[in-house]
Protein backbone atom coordinates (compact mmCIF):
# COMPACT_ATOMS: atom_id res chain seq x y z
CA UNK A 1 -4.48 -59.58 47.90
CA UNK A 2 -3.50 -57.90 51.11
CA UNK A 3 -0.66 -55.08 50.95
CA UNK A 4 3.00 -56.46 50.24
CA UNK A 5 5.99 -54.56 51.02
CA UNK A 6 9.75 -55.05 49.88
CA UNK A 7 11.40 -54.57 53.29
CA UNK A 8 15.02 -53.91 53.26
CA UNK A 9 14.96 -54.77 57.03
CA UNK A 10 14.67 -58.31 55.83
CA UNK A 11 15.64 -58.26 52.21
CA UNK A 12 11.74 -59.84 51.43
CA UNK A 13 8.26 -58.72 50.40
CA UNK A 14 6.44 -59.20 53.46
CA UNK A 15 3.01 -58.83 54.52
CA UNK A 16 1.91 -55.16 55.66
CA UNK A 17 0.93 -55.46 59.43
CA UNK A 18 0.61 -51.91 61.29
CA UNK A 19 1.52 -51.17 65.07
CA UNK A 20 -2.27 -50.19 65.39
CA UNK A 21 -5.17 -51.49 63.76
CA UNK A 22 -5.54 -48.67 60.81
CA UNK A 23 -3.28 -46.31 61.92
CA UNK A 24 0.31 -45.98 60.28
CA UNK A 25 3.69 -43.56 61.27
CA UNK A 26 4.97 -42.76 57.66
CA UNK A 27 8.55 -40.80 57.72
CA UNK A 28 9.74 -39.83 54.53
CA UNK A 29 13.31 -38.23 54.18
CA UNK A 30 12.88 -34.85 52.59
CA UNK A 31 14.81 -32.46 50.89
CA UNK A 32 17.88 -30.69 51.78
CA UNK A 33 16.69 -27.13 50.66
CA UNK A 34 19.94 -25.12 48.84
CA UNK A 35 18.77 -26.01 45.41
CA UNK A 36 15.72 -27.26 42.93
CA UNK A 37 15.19 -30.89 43.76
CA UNK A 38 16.31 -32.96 40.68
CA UNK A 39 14.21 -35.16 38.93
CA UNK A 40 15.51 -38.04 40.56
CA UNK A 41 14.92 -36.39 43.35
CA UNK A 42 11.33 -36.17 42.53
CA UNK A 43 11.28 -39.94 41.52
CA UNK A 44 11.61 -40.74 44.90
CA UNK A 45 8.91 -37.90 46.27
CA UNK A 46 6.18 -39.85 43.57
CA UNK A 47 7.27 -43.28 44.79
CA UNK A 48 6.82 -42.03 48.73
CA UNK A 49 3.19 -40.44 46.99
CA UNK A 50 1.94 -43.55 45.73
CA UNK A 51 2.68 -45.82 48.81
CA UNK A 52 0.87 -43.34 50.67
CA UNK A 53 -1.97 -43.48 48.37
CA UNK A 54 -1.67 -47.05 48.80
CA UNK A 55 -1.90 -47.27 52.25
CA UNK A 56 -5.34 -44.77 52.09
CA UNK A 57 -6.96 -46.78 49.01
CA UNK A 58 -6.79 -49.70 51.69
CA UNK A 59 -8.48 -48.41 54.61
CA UNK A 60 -5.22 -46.99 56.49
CA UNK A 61 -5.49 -43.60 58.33
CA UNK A 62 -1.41 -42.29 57.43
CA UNK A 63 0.32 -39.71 59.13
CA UNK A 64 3.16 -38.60 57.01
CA UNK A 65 6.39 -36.77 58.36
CA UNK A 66 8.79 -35.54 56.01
CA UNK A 67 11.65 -33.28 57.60
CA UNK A 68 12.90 -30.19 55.73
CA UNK A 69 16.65 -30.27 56.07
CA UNK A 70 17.45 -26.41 56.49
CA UNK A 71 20.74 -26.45 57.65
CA UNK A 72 24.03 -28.71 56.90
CA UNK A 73 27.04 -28.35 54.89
CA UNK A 74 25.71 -27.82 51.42
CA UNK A 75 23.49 -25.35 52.68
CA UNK A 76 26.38 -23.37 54.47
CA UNK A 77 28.44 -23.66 51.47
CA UNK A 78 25.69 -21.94 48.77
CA UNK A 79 25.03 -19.25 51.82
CA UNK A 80 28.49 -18.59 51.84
CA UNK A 81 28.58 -18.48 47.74
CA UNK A 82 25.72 -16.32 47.26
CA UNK A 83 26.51 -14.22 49.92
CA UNK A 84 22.66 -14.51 51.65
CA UNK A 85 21.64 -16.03 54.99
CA UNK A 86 20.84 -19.36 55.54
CA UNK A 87 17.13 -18.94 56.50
CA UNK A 88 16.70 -16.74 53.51
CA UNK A 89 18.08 -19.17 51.19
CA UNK A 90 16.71 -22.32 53.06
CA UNK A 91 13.07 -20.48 52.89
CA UNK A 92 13.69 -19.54 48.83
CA UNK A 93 14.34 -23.08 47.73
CA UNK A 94 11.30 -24.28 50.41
CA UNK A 95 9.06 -22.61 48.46
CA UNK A 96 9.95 -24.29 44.54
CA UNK A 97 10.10 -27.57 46.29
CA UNK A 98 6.51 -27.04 47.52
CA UNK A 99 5.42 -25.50 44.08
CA UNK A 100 6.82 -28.46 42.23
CA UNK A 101 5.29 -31.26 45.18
CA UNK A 102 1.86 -29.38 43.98
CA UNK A 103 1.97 -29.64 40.31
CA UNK A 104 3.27 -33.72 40.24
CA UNK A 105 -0.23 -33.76 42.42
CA UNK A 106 2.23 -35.11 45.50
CA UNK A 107 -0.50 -35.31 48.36
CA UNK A 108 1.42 -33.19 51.42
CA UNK A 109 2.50 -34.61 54.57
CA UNK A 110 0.64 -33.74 57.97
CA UNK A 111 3.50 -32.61 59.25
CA UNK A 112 6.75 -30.94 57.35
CA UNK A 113 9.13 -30.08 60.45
CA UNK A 114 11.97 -27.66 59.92
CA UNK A 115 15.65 -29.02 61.51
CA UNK A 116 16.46 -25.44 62.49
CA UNK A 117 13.27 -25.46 64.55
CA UNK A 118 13.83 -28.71 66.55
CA UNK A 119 17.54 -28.12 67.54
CA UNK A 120 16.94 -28.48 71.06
CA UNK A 121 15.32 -31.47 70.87
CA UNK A 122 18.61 -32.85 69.16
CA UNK A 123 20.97 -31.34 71.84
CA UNK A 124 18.41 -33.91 74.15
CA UNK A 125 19.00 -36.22 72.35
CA UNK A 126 22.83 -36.08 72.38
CA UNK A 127 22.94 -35.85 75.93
CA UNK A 128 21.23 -39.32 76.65
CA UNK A 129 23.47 -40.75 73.91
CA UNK A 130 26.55 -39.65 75.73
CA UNK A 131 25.07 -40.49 79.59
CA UNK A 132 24.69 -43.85 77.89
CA UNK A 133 28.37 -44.17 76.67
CA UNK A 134 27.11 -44.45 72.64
CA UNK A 135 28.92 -40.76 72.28
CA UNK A 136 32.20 -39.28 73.29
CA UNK A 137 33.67 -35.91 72.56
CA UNK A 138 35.91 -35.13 69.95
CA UNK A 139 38.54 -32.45 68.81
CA UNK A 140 35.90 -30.74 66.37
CA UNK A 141 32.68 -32.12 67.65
CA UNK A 142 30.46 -35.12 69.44
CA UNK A 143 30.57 -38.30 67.73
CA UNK A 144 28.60 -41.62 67.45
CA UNK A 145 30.75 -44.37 68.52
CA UNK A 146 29.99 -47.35 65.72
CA UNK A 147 31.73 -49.89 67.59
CA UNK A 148 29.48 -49.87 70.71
CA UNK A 149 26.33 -50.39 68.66
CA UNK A 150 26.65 -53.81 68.38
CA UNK A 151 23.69 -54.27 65.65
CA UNK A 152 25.03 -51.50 63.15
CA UNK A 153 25.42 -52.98 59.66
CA UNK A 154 21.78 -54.63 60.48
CA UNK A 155 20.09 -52.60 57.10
CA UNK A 156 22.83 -51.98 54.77
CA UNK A 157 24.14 -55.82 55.46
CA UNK A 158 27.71 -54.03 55.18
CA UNK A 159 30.83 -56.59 57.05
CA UNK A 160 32.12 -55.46 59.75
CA UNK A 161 35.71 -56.12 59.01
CA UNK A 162 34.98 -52.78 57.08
CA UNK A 163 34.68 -50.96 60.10
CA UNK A 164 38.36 -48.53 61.24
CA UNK A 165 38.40 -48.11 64.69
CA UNK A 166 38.25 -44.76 65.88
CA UNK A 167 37.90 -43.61 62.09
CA UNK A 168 35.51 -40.68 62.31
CA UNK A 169 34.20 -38.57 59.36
CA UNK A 170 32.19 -34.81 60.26
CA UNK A 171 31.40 -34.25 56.22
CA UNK A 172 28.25 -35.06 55.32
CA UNK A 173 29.23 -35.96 51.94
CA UNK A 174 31.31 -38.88 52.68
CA UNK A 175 32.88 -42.54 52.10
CA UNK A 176 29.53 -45.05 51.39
CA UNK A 177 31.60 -48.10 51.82
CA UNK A 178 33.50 -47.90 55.31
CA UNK A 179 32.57 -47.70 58.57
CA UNK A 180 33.52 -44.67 60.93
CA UNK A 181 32.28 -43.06 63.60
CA UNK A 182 29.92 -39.80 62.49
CA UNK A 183 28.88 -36.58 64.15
CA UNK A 184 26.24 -35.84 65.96
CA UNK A 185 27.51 -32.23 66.84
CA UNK A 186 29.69 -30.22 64.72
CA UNK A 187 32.11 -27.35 66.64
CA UNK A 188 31.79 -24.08 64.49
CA UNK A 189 35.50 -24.06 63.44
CA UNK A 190 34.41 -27.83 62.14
CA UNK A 191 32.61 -26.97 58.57
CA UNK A 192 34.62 -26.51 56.27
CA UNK A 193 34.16 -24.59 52.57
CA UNK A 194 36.01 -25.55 49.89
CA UNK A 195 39.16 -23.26 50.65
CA UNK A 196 39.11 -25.02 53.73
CA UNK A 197 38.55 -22.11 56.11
CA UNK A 198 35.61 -21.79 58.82
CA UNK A 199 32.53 -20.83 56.57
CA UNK A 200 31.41 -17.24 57.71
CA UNK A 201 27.84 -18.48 57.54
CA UNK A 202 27.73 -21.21 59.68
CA UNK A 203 25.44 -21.01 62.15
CA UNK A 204 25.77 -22.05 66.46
CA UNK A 205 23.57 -22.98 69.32
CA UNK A 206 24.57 -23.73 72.64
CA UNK A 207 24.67 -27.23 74.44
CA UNK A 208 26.03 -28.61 77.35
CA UNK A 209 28.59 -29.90 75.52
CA UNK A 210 29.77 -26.93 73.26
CA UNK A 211 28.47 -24.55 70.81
CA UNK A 212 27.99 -25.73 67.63
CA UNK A 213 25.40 -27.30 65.57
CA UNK A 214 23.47 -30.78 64.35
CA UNK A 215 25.04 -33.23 62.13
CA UNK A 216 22.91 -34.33 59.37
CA UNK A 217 22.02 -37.72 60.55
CA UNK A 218 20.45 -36.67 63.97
CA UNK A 219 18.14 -34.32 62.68
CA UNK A 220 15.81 -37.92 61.16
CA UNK A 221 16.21 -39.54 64.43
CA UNK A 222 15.01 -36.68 66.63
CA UNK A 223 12.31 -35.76 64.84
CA UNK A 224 10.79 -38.87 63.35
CA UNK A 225 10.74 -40.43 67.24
CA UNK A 226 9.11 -36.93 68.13
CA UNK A 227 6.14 -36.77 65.88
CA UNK A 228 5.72 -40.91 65.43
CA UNK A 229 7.33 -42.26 68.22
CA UNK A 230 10.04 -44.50 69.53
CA UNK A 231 8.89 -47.40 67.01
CA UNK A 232 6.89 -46.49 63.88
CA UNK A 233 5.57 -48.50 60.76
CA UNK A 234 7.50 -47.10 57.71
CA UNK A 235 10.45 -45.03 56.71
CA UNK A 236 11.65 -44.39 53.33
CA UNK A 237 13.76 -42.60 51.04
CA UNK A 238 16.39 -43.22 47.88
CA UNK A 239 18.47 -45.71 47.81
CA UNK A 240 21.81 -43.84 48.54
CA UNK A 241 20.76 -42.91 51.60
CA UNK A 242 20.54 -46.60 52.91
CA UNK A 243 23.53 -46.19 53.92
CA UNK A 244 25.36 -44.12 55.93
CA UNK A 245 21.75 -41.97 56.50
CA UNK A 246 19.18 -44.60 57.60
CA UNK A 247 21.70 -47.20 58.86
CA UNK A 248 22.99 -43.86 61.49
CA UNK A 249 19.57 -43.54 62.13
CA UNK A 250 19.09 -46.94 63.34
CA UNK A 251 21.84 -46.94 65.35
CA UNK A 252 21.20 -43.66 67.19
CA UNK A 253 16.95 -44.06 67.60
CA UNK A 254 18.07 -48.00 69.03
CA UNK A 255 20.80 -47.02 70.97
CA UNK A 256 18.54 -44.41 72.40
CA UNK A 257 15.83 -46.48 73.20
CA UNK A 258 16.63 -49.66 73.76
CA UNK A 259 13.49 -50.58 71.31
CA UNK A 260 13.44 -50.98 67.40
CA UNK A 261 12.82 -47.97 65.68
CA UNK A 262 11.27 -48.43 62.08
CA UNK A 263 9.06 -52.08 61.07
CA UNK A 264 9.21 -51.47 57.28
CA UNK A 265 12.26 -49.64 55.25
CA UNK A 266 11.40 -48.96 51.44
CA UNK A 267 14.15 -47.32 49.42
CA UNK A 268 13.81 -46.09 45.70
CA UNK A 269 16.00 -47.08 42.85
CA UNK A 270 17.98 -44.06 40.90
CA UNK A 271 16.54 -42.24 38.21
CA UNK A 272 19.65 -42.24 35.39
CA UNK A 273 19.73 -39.76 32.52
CA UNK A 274 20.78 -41.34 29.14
CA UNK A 275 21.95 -44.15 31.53
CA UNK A 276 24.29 -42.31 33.55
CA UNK A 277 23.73 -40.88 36.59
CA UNK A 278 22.94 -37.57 36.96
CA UNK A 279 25.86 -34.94 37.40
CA UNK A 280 26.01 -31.13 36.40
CA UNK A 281 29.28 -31.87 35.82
CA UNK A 282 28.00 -34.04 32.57
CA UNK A 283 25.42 -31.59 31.75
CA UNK A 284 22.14 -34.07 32.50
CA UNK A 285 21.12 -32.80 35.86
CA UNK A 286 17.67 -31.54 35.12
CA UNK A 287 14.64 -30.11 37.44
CA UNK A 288 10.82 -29.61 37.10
CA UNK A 289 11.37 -26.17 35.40
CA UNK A 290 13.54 -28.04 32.86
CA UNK A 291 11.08 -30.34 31.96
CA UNK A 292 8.38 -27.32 31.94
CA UNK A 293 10.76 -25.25 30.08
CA UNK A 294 10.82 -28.21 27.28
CA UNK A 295 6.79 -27.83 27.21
CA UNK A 296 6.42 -31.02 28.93
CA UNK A 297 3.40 -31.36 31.58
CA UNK A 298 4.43 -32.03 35.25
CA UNK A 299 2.16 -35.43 35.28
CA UNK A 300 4.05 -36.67 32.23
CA UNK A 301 7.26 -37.36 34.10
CA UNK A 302 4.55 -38.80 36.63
CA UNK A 303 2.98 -40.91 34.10
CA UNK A 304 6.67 -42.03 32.95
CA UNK A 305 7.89 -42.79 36.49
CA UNK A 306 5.02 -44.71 37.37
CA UNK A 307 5.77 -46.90 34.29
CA UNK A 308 8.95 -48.30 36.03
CA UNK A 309 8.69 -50.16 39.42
CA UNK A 310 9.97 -48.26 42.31
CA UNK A 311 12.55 -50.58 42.90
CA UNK A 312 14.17 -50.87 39.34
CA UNK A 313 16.30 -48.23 38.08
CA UNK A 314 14.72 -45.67 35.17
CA UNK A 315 16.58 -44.46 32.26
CA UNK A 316 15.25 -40.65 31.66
CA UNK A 317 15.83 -39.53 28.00
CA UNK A 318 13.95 -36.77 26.65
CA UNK A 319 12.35 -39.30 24.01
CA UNK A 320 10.85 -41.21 27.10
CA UNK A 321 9.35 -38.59 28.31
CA UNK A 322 8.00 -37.70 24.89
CA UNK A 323 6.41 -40.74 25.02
CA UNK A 324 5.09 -40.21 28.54
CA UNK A 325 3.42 -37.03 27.51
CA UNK A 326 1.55 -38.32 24.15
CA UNK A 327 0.33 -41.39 26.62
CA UNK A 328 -1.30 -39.20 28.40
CA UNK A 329 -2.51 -37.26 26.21
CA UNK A 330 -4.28 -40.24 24.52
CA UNK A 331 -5.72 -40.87 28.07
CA UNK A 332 -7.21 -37.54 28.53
CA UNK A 333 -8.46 -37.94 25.44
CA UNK A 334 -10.23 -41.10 25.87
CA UNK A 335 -12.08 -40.05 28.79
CA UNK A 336 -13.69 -36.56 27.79
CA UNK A 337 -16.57 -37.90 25.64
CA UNK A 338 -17.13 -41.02 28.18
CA UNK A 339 -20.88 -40.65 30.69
CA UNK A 340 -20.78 -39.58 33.90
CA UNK A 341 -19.23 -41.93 36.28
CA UNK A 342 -21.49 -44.48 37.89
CA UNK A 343 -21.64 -48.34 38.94
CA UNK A 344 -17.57 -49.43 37.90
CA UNK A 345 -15.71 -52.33 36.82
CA UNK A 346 -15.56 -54.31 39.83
CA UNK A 347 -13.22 -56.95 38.13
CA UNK A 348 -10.72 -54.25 36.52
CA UNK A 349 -10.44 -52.69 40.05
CA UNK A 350 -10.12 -55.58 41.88
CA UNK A 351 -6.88 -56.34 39.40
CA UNK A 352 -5.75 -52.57 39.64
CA UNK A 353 -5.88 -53.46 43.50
CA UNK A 354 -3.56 -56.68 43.41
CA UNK A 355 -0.94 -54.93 41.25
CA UNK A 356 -0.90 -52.00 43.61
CA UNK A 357 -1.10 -54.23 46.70
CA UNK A 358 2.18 -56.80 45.10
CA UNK A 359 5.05 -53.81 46.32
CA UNK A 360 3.60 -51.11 44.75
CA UNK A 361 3.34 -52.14 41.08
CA UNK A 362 2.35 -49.25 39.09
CA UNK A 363 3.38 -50.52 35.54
CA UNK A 364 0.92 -53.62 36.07
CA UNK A 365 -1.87 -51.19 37.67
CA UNK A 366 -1.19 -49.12 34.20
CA UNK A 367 -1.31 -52.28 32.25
CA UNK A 368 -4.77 -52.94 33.91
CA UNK A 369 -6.08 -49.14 33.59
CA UNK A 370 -5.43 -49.53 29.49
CA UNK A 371 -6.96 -53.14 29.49
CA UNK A 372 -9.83 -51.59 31.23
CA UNK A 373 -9.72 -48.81 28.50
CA UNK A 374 -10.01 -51.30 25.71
CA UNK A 375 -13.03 -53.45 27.28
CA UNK A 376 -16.56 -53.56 26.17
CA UNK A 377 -17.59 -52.27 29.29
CA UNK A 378 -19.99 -48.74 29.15
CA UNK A 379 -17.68 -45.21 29.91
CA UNK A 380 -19.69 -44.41 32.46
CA UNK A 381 -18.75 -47.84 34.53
CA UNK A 382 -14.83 -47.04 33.20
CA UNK A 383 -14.90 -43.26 34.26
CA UNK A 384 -15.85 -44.32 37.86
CA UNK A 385 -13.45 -47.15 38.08
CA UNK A 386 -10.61 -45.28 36.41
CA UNK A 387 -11.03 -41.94 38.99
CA UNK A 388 -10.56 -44.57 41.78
CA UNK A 389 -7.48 -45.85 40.31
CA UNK A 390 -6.19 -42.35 39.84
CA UNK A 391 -6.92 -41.66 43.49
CA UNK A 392 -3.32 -44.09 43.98
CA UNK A 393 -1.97 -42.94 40.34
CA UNK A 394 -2.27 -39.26 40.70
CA UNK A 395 -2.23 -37.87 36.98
CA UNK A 396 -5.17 -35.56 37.17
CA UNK A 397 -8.02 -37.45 35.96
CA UNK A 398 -10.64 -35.79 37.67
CA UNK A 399 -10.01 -32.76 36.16
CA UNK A 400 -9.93 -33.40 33.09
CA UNK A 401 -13.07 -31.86 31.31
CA UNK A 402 -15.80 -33.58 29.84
CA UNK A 403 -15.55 -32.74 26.04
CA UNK A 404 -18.86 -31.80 23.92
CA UNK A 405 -19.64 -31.86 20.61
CA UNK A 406 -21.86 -29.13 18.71
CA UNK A 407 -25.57 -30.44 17.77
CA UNK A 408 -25.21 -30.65 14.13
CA UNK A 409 -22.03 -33.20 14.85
CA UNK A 410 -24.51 -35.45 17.63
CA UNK A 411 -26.64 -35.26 14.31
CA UNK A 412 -24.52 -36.96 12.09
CA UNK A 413 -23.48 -39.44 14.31
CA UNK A 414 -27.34 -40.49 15.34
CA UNK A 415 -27.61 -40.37 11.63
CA UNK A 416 -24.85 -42.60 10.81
CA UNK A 417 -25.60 -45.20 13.51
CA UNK A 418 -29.03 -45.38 11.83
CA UNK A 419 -27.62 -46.17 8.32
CA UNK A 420 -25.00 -48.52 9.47
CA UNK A 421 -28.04 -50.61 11.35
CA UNK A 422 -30.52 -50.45 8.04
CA UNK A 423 -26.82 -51.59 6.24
CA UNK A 424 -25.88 -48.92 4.10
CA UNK A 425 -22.61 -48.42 4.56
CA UNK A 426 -21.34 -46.58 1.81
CA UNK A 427 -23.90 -43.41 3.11
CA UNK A 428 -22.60 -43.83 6.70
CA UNK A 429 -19.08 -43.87 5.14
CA UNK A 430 -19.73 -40.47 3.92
CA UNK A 431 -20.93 -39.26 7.02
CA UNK A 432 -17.40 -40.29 8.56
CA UNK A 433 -16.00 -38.45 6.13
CA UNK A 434 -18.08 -35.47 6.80
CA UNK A 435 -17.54 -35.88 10.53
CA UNK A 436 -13.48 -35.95 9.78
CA UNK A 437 -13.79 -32.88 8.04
CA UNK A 438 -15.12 -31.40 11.10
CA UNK A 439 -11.67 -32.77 12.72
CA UNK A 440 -14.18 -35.73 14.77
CA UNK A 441 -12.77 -38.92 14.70
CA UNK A 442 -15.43 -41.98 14.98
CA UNK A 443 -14.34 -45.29 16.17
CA UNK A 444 -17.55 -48.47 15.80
CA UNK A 445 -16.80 -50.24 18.96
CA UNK A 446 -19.36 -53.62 20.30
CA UNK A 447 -20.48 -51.24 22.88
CA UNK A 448 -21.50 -48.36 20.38
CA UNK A 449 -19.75 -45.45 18.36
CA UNK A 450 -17.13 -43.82 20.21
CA UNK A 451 -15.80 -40.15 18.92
CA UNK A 452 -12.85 -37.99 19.82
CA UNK A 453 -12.15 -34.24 19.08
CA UNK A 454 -8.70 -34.39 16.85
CA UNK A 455 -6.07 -31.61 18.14
């Protein structure tokens, strides 16, 4: 099966065809860095892992961009809180969210640019926007005028009655469901804390058109059209940021350039917690460290998100995730006493390819790495086809250590294999017995005795 996307675009699962031949422009919206990255959050950074994966397990050569938002409101707020600089506290929180990438075995981008480091690429930017008449100037900053993009609405399929004429918001934490012009430049005396005074902490350049500094949405359009160019293959993100984020995006990179901008949108449902969404407010707003600090492994929330499909919501409860961790467990078990990996299941991985290949289905490329588990086929043939699948999966296989038992136990169970073929059975029971007491578990399987070290 060739590679199927869900395009949002379109609203279908379409065939994956590149701009080049094997070459494919990934962007990936990336974090916003005044705080750990939430675990739904992190959903989203395993779902944007695994297509990439993907892509590479079928030939494709992927350059991945994934911005580092270092500067916008929430950012100047928490500066302004704490009572630290921006680039202090932008660099702190860099850091953990690299950390955590590292231990869900995220594979990192090529490229990770810094909005604080491409500003004057965004002024550009502006500039053409406003010789073209897609900008104007406003009391408090530069804004993107809606109503001249004639195609806005064309990813978040929102009606256009919805749209306010000469409505403008400069917050980037605003209305999802109307329309309304948005800025592209923000004036200093334009951000806003919560006392509603100019924060001390927010930060200026200067432009042609007045000191100030980027709005949120123009810091994805600049630099995604920098490092992949005007059009590119893929973009994705969560699903709240379909709209306003990615639908501003359009609108600016199009407007721009006259050209479409992205081929192939993929969003990522929400990750609830004990089906509600996730709010500090409700006390269920939880990070890597909370899971670690719960003695939960890092690739058991990996092994639980794969389990849903990227595009279904996921119910997090601590019992889930319980139930994550003794899966794989069990798998790590499994695989320390099998042989060295050699040959492989050529029709397990050619089913493991199909479910990955159908829009990313990792809880039928699971269901076909247990079947393959359970088959008659020899460990070492499994242990090479189930590091390939991993290579797309990520949880670790590879390094998981090849168990061995002492001599006297690879005694016993030569011994016991040799009774059970002359047919007495109630000596080779014994044996078992013997071998339990030594915390060895046997299991007679058609393709010999299997044996795992109990914990």
């Amino acid at each position: 099966m060739p590679l199927k996307l869900y395009n949002y675009l379109t609203r279908k699962v379409e065939q994956f065809k590149p701009i080049g031949d094997k070459k494919v422009g990934l962007y990936t919206c990336g974090p916003t860095v005044y705080d750990h990255a939430h675990i739904g959050n992190l959903r989203t950074f395993i779902f944007e892992d695994v297509l990439r994966k993907t892509l590479e397990f079928n030939g494709f050569d992927v350059n991945q961009v994934m911005n580092i938002t270092d500067i916008d409101d929430k950012i100047i707020k928490r500066s302004k809180l704490e009572k630290v600089d921006l680039k202090s506290l932008a660099l702190k929180f860099e850091k953990i969210f690299f950390e955590d990438l590292e231990k869900l075995n995220i594979q990192k981008a090529q490229n990770y640019p810094r909005a604080t480091d491409h500003v004057n690429l965004m002024i550009e930017f502006i500039e053409k926007l406003i010789k073209k008449g897609f900008a104007y100037k406003g009391d408090d900053g530069i804004y993107f005028s809606v109503e001249k993009f004639t195609n806005y609405g064309q990813l978040s399929q929102l009606e256009k009655q919805n749209l306010k004429k000469g409505a403008r918001v400069n917050d980037d934490l605003y209305d999802k469901e109307s329309w309304s012009d948005f800025a592209l430049w923000k004036f200093p005396s334009s951000a806003k804390a919560t006392d509603g005074k100019p924060s001390l902490n927010e930060p200026s350049w200067d432009a042609p058109f007045g000191e100030g500094r980027p709005g949120w949405h123009i810091e994805c359009s600049a630099m995604s059209m920098k490092y992949l160019g005007e059009t590119f293959d893929i973009h994705t993100g969560g699903v709240d940021l379909l709209f306003p984020h990615h639908e501003n995006e359009i609108a600016q990179n199009e407007a721009l350039t006259g050209k479409k901008f992205v081929n192939y949108w993929l969003e990522g449902e929400h990750l609830l917690v004990d089906g509600q969404k996730m709010s500090k407010s409700l006390g269920n707003f939880y990070t890597l460290k909370d899971v670690e600090n719960k003695h939960f492994s890092p690739l058991a929330f990996r092994y639980l998100i794969l389990g849903a499909h990227y595009r279904s919501r996921l119910n997090f409860t601590w019992e889930s995730l319980t139930a994550a961790q003794n899966a794989l467990n069990n798998l790590n078990s499994e695989i320390q006493n099998w042989d060295d990996s050699k040959v492989g299941c050529a029709e397990f991985e050619q089913n493991f390819l199909d479910a990955v290949n159908d829009d990313l289905n990792t809880p039928q490329a699971l269901a076909v790495l247990h079947q393959m588990i359970s088959s008659d086929y020899p460990t070492g043939a499994k242990h090479q086809s189930i590091l390939k699948m991993d290579q797309v999966l990520g949880l670790g296989l590879d390094k998981v250590e090849k168990q061995e038992l002492p001599k006297e136990a690879l005694d016993l169970i030569k011994k016991r294999e040799e009774l059970r073929k002359a047919g007495k059975f109630s000596e080779s029971d014994k044996i078992r017995d013997q071998l339990a007491s030594m915390r060895i578990e046997i299991e007679d399987t058609p393709s010999g005795t299997k044996w795992k070290v109990k914990k």
